[in-house]
PDB file of N, CA and C in Angstrom:
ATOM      1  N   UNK A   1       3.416   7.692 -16.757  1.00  0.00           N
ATOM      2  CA  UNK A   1       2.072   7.172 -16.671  1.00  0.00           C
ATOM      3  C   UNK A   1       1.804   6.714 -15.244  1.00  0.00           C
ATOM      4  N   UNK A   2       0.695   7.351 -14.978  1.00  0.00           N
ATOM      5  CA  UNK A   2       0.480   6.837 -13.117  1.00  0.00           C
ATOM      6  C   UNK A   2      -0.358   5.636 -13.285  1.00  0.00           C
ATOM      7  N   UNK A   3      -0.890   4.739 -12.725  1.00  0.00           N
ATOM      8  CA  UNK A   3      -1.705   4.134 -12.493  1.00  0.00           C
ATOM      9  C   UNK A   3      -3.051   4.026 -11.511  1.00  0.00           C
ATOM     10  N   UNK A   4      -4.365   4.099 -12.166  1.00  0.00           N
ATOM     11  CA  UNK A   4      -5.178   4.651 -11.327  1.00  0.00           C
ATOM     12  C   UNK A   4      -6.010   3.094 -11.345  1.00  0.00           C
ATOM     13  N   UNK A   5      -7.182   2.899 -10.218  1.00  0.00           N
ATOM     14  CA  UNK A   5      -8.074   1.987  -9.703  1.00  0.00           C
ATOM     15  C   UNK A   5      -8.802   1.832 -10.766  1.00  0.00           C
ATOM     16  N   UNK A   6      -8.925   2.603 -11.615  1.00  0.00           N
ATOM     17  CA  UNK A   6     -10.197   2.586 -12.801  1.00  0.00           C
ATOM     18  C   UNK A   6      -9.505   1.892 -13.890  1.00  0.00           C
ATOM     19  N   UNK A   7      -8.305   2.584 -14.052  1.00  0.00           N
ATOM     20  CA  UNK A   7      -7.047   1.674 -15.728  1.00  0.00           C
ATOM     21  C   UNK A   7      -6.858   0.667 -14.971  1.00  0.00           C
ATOM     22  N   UNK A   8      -6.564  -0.303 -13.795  1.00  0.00           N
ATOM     23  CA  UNK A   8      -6.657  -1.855 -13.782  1.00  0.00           C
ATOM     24  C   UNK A   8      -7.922  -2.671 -13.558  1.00  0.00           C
ATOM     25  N   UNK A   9      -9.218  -1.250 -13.469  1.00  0.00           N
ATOM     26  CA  UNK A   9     -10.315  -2.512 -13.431  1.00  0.00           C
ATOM     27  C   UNK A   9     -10.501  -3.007 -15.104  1.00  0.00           C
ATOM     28  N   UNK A  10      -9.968  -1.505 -15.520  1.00  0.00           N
ATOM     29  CA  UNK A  10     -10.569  -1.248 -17.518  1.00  0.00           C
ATOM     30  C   UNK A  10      -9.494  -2.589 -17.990  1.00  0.00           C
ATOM     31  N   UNK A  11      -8.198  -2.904 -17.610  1.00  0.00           N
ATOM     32  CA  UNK A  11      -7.271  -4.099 -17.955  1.00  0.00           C
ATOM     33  C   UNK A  11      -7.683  -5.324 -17.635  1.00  0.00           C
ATOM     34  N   UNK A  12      -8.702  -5.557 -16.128  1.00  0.00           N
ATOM     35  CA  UNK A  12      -9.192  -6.975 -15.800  1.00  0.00           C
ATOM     36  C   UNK A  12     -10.526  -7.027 -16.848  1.00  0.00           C
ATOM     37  N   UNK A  13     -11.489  -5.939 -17.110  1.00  0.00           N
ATOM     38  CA  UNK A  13     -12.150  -6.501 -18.014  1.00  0.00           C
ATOM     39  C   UNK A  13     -11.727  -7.085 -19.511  1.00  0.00           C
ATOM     40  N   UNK A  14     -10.734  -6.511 -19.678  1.00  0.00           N
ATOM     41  CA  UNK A  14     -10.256  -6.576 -21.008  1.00  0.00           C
ATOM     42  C   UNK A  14      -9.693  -8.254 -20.560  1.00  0.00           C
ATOM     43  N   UNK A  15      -8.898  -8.680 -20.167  1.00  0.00           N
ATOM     44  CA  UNK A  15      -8.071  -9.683 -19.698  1.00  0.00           C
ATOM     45  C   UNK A  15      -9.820 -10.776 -19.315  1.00  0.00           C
ATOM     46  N   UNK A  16     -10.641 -10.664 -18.612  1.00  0.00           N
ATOM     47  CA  UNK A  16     -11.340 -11.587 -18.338  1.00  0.00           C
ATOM     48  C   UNK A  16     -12.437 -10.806 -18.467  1.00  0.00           C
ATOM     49  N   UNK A  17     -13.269 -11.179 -20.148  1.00  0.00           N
ATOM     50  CA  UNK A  17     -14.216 -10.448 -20.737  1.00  0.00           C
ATOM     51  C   UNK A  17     -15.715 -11.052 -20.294  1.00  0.00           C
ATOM     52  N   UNK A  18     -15.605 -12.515 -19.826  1.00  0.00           N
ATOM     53  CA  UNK A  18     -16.734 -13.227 -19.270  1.00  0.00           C
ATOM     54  C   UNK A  18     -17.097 -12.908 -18.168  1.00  0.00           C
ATOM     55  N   UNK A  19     -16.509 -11.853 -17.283  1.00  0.00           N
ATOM     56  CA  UNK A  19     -16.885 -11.680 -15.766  1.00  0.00           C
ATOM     57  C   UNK A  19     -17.670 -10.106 -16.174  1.00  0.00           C
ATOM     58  N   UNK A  20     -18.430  -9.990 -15.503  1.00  0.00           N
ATOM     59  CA  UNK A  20     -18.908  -8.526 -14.871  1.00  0.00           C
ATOM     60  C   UNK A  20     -18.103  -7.584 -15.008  1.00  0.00           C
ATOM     61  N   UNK A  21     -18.549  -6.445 -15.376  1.00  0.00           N
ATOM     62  CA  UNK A  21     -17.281  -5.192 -14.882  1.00  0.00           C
ATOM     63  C   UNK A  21     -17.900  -4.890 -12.925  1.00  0.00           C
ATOM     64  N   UNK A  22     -18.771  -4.865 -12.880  1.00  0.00           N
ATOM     65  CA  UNK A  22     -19.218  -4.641 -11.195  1.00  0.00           C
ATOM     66  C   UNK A  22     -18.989  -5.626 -10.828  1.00  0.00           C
ATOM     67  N   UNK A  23     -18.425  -7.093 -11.049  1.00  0.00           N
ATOM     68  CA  UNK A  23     -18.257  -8.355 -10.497  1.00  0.00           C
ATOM     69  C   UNK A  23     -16.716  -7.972 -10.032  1.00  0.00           C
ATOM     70  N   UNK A  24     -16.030  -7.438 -11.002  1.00  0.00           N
ATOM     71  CA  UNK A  24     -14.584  -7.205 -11.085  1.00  0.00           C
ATOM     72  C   UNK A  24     -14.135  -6.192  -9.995  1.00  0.00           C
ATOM     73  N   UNK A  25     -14.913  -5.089 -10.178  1.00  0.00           N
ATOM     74  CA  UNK A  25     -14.744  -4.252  -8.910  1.00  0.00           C
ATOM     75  C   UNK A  25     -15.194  -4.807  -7.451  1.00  0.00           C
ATOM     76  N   UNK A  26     -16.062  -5.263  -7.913  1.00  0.00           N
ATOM     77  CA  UNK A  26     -16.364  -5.911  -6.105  1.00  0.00           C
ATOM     78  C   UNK A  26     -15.117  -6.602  -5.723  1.00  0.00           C
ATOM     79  N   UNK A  27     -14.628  -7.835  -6.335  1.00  0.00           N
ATOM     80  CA  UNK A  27     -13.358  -8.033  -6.226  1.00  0.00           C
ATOM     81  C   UNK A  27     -12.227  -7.437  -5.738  1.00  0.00           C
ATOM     82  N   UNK A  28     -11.819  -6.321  -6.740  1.00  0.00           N
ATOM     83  CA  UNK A  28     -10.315  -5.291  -6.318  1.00  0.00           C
ATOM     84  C   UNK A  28     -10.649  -4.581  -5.317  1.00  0.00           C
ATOM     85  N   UNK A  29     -12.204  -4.338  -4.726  1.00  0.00           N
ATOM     86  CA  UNK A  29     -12.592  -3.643  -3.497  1.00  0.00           C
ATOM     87  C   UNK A  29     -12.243  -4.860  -2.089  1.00  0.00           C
ATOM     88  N   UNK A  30     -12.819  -6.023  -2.443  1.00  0.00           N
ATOM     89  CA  UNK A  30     -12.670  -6.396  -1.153  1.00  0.00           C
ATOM     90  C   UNK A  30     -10.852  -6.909  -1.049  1.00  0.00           C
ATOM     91  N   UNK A  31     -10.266  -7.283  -2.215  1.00  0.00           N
ATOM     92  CA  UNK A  31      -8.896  -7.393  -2.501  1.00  0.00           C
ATOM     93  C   UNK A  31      -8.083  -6.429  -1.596  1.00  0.00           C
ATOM     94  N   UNK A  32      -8.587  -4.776  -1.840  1.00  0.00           N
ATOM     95  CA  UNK A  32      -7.917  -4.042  -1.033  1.00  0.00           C
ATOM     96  C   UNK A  32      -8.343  -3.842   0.438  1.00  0.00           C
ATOM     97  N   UNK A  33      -9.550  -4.163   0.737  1.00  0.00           N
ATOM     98  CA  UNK A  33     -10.241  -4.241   1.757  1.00  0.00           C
ATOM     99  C   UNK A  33      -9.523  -5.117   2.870  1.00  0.00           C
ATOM    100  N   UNK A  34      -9.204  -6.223   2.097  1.00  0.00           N
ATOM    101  CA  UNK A  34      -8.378  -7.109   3.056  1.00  0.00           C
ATOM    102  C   UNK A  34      -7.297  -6.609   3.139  1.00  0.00           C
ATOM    103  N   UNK A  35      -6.111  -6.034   2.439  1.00  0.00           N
ATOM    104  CA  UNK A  35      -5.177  -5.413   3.055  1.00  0.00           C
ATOM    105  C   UNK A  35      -5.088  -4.552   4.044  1.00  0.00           C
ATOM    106  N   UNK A  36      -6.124  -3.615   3.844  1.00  0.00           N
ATOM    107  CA  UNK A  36      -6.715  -2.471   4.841  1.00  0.00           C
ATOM    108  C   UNK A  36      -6.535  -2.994   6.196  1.00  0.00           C
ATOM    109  N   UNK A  37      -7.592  -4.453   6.592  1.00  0.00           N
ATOM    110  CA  UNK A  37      -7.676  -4.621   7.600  1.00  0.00           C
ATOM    111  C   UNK A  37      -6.444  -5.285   8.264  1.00  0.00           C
ATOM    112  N   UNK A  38      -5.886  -6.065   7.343  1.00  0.00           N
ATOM    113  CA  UNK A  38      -4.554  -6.592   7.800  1.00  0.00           C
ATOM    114  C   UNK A  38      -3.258  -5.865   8.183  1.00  0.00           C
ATOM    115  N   UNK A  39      -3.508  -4.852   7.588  1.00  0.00           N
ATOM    116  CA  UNK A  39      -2.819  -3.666   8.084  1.00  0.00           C
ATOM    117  C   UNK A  39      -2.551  -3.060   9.454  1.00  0.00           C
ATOM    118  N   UNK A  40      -4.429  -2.493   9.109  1.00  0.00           N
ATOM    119  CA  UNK A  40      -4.878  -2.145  10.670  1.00  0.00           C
ATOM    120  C   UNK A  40      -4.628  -2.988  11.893  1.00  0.00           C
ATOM    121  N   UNK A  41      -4.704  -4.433  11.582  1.00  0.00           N
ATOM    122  CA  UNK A  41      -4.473  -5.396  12.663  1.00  0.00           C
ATOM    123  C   UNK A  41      -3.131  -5.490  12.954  1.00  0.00           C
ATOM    124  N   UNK A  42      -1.794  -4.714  12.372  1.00  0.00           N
ATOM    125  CA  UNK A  42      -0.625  -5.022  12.848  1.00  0.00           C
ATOM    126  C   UNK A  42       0.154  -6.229  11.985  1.00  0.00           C
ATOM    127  N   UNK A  43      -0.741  -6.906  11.031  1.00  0.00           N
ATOM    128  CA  UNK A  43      -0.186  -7.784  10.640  1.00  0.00           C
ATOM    129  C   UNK A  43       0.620  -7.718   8.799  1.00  0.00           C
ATOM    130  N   UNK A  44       1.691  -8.568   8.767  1.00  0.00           N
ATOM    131  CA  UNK A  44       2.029  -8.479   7.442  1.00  0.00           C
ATOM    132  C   UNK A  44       1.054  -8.898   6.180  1.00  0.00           C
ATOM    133  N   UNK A  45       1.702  -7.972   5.246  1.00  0.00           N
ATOM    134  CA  UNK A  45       0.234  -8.146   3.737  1.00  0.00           C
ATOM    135  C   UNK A  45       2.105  -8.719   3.112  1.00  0.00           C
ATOM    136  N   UNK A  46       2.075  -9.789   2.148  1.00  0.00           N
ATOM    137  CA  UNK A  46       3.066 -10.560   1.636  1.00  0.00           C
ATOM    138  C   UNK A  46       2.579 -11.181   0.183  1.00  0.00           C
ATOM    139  N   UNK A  47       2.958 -10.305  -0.926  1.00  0.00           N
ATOM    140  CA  UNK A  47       2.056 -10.383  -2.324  1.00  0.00           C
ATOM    141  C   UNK A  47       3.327 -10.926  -3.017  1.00  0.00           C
ATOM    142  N   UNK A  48       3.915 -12.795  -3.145  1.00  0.00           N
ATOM    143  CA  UNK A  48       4.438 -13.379  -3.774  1.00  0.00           C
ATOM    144  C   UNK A  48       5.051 -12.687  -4.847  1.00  0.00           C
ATOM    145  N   UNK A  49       6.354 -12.313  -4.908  1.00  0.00           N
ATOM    146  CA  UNK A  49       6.407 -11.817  -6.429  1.00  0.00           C
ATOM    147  C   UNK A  49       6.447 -10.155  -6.329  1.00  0.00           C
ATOM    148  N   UNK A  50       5.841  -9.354  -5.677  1.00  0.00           N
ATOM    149  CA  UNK A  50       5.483  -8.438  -5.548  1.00  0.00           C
ATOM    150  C   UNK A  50       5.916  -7.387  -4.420  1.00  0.00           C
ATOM    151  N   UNK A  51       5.746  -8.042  -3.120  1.00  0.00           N
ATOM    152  CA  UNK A  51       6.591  -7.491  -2.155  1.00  0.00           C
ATOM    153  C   UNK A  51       5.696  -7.723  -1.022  1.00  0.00           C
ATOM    154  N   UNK A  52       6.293  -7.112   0.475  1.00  0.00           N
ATOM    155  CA  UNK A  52       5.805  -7.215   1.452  1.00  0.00           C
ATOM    156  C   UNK A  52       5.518  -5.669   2.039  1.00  0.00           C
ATOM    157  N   UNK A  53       4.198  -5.401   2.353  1.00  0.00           N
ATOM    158  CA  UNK A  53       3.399  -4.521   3.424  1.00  0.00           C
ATOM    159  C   UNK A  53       3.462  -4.513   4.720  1.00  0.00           C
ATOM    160  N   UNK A  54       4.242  -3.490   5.461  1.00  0.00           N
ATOM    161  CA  UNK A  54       4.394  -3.610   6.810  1.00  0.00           C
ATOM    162  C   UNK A  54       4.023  -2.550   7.475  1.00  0.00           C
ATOM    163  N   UNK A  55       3.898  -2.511   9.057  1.00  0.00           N
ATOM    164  CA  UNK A  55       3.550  -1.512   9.868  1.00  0.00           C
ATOM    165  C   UNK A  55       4.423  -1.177  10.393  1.00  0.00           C
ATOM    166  N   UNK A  56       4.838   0.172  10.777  1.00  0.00           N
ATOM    167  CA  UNK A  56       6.159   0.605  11.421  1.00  0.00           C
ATOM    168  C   UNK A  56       5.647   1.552  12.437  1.00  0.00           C
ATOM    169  N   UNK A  57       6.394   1.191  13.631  1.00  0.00           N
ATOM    170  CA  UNK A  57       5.730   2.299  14.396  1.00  0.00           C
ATOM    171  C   UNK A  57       7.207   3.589  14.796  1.00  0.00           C
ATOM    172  N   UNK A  58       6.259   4.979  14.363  1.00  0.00           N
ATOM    173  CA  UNK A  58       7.504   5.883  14.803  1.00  0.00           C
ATOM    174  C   UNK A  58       7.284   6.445  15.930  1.00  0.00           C
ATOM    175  N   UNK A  59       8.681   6.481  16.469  1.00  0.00           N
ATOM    176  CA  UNK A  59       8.120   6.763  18.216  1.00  0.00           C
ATOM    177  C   UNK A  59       7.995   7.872  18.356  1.00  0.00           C
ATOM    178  N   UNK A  60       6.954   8.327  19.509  1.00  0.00           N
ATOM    179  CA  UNK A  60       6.608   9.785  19.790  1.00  0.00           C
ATOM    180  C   UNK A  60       8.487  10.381  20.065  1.00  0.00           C
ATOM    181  N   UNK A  61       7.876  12.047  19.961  1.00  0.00           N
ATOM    182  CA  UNK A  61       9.324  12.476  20.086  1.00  0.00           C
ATOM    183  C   UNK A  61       9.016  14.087  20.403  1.00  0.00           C
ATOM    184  N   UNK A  62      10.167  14.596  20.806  1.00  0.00           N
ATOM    185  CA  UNK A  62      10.075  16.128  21.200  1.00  0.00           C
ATOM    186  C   UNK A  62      10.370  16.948  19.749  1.00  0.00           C
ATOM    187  N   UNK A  63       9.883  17.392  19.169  1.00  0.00           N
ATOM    188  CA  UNK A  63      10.005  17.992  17.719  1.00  0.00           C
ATOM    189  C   UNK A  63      10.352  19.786  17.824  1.00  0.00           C
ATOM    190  N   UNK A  64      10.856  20.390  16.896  1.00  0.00           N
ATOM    191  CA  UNK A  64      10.312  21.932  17.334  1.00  0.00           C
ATOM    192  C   UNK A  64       9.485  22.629  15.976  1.00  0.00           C
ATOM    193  N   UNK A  65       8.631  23.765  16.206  1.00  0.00           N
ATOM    194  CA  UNK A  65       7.959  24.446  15.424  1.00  0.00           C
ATOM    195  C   UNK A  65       8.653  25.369  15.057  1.00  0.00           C
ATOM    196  N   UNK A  66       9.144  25.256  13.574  1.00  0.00           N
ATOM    197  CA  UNK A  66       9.985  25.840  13.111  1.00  0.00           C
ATOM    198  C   UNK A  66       9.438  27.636  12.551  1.00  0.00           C
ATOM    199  N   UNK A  67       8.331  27.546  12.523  1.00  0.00           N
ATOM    200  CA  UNK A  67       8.250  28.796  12.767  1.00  0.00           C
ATOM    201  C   UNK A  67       8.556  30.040  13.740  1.00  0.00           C
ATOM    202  N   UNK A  68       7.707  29.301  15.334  1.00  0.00           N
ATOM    203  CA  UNK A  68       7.673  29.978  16.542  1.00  0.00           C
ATOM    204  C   UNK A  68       8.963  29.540  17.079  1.00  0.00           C
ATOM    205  N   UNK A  69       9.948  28.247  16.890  1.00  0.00           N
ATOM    206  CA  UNK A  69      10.502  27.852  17.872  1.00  0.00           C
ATOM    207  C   UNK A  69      10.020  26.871  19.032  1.00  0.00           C
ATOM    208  N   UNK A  70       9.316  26.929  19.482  1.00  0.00           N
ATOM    209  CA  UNK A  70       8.532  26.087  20.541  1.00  0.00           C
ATOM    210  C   UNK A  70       8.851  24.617  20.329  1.00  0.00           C
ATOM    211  N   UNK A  71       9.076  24.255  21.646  1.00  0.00           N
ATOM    212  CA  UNK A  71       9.077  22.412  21.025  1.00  0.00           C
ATOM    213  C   UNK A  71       7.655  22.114  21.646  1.00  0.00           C
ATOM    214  N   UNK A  72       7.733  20.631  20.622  1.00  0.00           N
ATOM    215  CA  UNK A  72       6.514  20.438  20.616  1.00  0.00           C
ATOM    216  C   UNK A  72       6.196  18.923  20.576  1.00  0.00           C
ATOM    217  N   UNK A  73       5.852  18.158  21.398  1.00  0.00           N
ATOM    218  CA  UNK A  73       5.509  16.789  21.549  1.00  0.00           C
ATOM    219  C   UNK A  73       4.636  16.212  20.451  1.00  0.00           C
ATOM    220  N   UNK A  74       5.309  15.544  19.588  1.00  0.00           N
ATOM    221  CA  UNK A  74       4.907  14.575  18.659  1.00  0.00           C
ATOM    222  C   UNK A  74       4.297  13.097  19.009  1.00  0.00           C
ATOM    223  N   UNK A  75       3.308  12.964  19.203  1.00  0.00           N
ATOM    224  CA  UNK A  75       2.794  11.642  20.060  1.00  0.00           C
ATOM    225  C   UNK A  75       3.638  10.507  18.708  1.00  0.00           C
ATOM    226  N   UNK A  76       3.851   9.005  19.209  1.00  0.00           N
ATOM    227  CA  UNK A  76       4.006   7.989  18.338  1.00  0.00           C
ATOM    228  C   UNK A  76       2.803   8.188  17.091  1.00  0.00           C
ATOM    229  N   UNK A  77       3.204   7.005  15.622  1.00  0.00           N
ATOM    230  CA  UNK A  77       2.194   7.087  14.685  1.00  0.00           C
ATOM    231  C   UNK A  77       2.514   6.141  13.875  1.00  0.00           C
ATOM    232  N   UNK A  78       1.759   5.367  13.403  1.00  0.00           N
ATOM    233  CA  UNK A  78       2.317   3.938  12.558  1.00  0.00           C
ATOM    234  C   UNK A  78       2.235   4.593  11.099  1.00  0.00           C
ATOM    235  N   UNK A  79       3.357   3.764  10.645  1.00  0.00           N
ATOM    236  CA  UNK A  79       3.604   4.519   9.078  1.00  0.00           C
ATOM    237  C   UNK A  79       3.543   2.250   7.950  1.00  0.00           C
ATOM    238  N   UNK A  80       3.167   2.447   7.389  1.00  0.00           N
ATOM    239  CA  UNK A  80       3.029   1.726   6.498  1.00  0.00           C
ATOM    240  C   UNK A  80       3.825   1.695   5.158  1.00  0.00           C
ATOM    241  N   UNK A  81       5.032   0.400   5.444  1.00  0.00           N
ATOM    242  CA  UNK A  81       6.611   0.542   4.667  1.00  0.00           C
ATOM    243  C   UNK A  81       5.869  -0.416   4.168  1.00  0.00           C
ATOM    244  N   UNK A  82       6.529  -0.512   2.772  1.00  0.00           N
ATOM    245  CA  UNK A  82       6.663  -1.794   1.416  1.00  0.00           C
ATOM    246  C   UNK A  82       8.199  -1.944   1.204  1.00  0.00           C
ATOM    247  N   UNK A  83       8.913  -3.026   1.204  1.00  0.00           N
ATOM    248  CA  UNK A  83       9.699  -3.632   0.699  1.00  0.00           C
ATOM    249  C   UNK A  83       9.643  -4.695  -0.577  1.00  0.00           C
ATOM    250  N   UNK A  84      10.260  -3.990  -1.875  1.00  0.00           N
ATOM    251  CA  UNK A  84       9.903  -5.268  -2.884  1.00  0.00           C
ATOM    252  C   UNK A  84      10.311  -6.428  -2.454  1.00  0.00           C
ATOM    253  N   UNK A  85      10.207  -7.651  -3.255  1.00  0.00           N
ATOM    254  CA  UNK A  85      10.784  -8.273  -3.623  1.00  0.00           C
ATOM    255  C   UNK A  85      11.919  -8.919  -4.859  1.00  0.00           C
ATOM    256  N   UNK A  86      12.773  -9.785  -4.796  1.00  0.00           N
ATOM    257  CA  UNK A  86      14.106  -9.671  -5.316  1.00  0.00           C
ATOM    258  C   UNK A  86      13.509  -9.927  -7.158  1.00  0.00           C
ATOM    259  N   UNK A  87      12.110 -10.588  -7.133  1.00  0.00           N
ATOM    260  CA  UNK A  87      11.808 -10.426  -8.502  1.00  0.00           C
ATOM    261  C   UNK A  87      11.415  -8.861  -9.197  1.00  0.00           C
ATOM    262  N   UNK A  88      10.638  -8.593  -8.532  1.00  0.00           N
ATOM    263  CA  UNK A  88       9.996  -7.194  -8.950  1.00  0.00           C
ATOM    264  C   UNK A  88      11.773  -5.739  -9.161  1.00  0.00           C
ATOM    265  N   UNK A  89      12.583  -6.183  -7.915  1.00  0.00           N
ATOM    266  CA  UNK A  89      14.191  -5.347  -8.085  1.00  0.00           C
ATOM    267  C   UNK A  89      14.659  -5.620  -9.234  1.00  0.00           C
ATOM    268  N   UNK A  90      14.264  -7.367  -9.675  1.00  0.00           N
ATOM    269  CA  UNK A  90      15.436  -6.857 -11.071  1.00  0.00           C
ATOM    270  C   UNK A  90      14.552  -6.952 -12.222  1.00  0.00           C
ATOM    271  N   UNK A  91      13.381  -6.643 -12.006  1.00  0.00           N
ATOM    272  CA  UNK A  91      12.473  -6.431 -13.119  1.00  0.00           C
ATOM    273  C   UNK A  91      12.686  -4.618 -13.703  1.00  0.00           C
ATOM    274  N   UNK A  92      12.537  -4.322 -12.473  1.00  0.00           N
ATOM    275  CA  UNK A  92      12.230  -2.624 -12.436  1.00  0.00           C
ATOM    276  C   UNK A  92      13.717  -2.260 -12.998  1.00  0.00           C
ATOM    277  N   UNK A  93      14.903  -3.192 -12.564  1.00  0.00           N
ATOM    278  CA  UNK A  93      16.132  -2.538 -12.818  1.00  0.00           C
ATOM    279  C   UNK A  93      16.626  -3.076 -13.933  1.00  0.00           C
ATOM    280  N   UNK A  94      15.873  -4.256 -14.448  1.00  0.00           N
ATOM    281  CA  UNK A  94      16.773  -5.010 -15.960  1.00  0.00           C
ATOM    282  C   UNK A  94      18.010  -5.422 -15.540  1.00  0.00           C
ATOM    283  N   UNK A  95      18.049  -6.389 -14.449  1.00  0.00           N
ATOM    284  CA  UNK A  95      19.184  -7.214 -14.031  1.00  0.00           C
ATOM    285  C   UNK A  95      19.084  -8.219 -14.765  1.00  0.00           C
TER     286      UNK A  95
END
């Protein structure tokens, strides 16, 4: 079962039936919104319980094109790592 943006807004209405369903989404929008930008800014996203959001930068590098052969300059590019945390490890693992 994947989890999509639509099955946890359909779970917050269910869970908190007095709010809006468009109240709820505005919410999980700006919720992710702020990660977005905190992201973009270089800075850590740190969800108690849940884990930490980081920016990694990979350094440019000489690569080759494995088709032609040719090498080929890979400029740097920030990649965006998650590390759980030690609750969510032994949840997922039944420690």
């Amino acid at each position: 079962m994947s989890v999509s943006k639509s099955n946890l807004i359909k779970q917050l209405v269910q869970i908190y039936p007095n709010l809006l369903k468009k109240d709820l989404i505005k919410i999980f929008d700006i919720f992710l919104n702020e990660i977005k930008i905190a992201l973009k800014n270089g800075e850590r996203v740190e969800l108690r319980g849940w884990g930490i959001f980081y920016q990694k930068i990979q350094k440019g590098r000489n690569s080759r094109n494995p088709r032609t052969g040719e090498t080929v300059y890979t400029p740097e590019k920030k990649n965006i790592n998650f590390k759980m945390s030690k609750e969510l490890f032994k949840i997922i693992n039944e420690i």
